[in-house]
C-alpha atoms as a PDB file:
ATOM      1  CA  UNK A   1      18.804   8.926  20.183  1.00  0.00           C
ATOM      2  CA  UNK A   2      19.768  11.177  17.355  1.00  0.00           C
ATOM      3  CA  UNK A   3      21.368   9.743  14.196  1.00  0.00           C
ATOM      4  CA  UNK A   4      22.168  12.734  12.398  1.00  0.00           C
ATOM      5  CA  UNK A   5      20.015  11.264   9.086  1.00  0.00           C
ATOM      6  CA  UNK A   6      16.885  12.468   7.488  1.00  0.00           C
ATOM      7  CA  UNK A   7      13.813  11.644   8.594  1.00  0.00           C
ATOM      8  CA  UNK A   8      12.311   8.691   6.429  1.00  0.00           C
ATOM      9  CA  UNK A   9      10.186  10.190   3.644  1.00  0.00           C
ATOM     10  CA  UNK A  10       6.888   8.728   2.926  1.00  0.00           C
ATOM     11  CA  UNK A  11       4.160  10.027   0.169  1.00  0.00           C
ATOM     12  CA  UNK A  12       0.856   8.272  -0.652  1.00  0.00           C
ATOM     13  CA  UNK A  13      -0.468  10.301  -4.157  1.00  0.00           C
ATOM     14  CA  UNK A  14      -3.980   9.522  -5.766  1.00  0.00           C
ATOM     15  CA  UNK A  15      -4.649   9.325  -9.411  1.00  0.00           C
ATOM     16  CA  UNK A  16      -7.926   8.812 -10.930  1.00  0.00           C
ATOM     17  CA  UNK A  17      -7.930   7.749 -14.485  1.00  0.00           C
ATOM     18  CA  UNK A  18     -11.414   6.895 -15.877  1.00  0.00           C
ATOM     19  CA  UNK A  19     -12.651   4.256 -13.606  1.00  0.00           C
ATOM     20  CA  UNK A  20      -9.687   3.261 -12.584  1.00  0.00           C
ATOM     21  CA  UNK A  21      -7.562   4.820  -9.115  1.00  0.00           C
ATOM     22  CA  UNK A  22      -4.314   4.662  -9.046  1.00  0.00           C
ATOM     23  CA  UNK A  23      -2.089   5.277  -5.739  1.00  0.00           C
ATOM     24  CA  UNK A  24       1.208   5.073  -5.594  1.00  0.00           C
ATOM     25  CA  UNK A  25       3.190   5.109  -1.747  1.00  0.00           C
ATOM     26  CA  UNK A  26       6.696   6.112  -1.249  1.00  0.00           C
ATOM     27  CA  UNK A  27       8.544   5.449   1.784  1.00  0.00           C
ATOM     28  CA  UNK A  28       7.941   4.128   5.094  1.00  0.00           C
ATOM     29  CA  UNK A  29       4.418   2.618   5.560  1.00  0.00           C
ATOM     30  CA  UNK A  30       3.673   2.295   9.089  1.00  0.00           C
ATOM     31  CA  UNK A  31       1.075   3.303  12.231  1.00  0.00           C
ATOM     32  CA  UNK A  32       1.640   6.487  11.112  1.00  0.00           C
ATOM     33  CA  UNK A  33       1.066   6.487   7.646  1.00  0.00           C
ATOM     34  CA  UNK A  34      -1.013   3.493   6.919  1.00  0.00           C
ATOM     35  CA  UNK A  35      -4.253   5.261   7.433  1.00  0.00           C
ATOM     36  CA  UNK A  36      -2.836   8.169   5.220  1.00  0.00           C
ATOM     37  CA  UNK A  37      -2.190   5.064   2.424  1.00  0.00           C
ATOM     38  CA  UNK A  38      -5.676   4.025   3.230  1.00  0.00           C
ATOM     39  CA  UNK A  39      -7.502   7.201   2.810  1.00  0.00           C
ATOM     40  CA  UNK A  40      -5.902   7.947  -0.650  1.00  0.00           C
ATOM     41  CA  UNK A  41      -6.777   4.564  -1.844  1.00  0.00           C
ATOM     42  CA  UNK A  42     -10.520   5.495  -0.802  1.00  0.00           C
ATOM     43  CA  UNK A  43     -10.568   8.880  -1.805  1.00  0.00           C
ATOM     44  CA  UNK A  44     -12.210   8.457  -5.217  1.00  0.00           C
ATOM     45  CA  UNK A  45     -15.010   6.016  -5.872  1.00  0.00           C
ATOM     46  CA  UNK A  46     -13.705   3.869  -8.738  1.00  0.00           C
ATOM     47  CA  UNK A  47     -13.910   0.384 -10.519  1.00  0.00           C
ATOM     48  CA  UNK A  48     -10.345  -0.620 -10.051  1.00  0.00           C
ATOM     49  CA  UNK A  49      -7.839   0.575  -7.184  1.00  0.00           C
ATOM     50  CA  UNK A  50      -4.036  -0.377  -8.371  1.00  0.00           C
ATOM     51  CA  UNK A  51      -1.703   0.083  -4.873  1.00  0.00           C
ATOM     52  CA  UNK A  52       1.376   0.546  -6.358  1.00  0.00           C
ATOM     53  CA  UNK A  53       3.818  -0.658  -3.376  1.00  0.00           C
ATOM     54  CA  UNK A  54       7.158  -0.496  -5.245  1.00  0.00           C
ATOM     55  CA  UNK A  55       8.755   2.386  -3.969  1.00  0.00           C
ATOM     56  CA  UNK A  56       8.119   1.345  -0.117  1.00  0.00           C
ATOM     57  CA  UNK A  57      11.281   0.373   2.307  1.00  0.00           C
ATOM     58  CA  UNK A  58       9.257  -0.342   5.249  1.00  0.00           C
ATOM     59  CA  UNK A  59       6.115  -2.280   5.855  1.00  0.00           C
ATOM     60  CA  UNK A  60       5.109  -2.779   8.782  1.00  0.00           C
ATOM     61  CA  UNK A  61       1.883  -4.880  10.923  1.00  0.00           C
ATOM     62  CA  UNK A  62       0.060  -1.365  10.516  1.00  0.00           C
ATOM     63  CA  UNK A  63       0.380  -1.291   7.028  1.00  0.00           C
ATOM     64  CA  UNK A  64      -0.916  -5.103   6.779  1.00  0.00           C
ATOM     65  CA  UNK A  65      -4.061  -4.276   8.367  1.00  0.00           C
ATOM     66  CA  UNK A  66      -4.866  -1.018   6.068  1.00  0.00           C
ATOM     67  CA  UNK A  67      -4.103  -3.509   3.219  1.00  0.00           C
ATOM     68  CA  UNK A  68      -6.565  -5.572   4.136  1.00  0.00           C
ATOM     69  CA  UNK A  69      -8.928  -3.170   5.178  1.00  0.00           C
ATOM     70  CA  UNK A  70      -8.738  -2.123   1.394  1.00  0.00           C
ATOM     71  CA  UNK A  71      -9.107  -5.393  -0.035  1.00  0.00           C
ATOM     72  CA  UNK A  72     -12.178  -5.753   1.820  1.00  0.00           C
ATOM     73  CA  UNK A  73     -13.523  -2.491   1.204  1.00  0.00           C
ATOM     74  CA  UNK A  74     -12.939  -2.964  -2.509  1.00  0.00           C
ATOM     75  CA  UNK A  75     -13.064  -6.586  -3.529  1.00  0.00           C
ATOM     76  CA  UNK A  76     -12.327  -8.268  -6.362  1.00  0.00           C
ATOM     77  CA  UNK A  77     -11.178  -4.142  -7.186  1.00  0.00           C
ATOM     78  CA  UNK A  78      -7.983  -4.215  -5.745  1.00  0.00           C
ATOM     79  CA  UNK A  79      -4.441  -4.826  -7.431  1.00  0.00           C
ATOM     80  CA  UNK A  80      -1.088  -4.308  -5.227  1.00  0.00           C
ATOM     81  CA  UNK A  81       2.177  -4.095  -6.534  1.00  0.00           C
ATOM     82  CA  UNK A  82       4.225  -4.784  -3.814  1.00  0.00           C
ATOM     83  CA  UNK A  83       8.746  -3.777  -3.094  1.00  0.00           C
ATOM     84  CA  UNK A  84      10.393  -6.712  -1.965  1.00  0.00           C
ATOM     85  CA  UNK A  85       9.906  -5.905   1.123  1.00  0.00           C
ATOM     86  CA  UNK A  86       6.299  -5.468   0.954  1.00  0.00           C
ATOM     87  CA  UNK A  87       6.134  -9.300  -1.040  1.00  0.00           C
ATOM     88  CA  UNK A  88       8.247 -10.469   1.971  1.00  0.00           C
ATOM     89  CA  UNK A  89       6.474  -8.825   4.790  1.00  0.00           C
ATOM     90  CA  UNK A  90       3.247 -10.568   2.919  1.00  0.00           C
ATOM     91  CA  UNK A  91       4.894 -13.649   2.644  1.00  0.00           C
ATOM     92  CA  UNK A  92       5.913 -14.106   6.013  1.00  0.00           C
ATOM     93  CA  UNK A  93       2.280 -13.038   7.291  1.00  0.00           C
ATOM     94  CA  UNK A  94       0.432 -15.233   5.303  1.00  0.00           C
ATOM     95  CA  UNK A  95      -0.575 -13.284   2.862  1.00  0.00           C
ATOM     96  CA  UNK A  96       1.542 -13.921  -0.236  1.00  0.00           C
ATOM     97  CA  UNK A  97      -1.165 -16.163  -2.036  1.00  0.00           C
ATOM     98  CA  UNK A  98      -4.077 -13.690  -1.896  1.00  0.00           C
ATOM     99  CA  UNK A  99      -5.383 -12.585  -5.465  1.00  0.00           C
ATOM    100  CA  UNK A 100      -4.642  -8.409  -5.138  1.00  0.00           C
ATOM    101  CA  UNK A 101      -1.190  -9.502  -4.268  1.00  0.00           C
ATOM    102  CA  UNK A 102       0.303  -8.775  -8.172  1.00  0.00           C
ATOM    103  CA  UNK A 103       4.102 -10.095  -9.015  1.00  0.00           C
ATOM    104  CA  UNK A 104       6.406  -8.781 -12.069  1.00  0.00           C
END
């Protein structure tokens, strides 16, 4: 059913600075978009990958798994900087202690 709102807005933009990608996600990550997320995150080869999270409102199992997928496609590369719903979504599944997962 139709609530009359706008649709949820969602953005995944790629930076490349030196060696050092930067994406930053807006938005609603979820089976729709967390292979968009993923793909910008691997679009440039680089040293360091920084997944800036802080702007996401929704964060779904989807958006675990391309997480993931990252972290193993770039290890020991891979910073995230998570909402608080991202850090709680991460939390809950487990994953709040793993070393991408960065904290302010």
């Amino acid at each position: 059913m139709d609530q009359g709102g706008a649709p949820p807005v969602f953005s995944a933009s790629a930076e490349l600075d030196g060696d050092h990608l930067h994406v930053l996600v807006t938005g609603e990550v979820d089976m729709a978009t967390a292979d968009t997320m993923l793909q910008a995150a691997l679009r440039e080869p680089a040293a360091r990958v920084t997944l800036d999270l802080r702007a996401v409102t929704f964060f779904d199992s989807a958006a675990i798994h391309a997480v993931v997928q990252l972290a193993q496609r770039v290890p020991g590369r891979l910073a995230v900087l998570p909402s608080r719903q991202v850090e709680r979504v991460l939390e809950i599944s487990g994953l709040g202690e793993q070393d991408w997962l960065r904290r302010d």
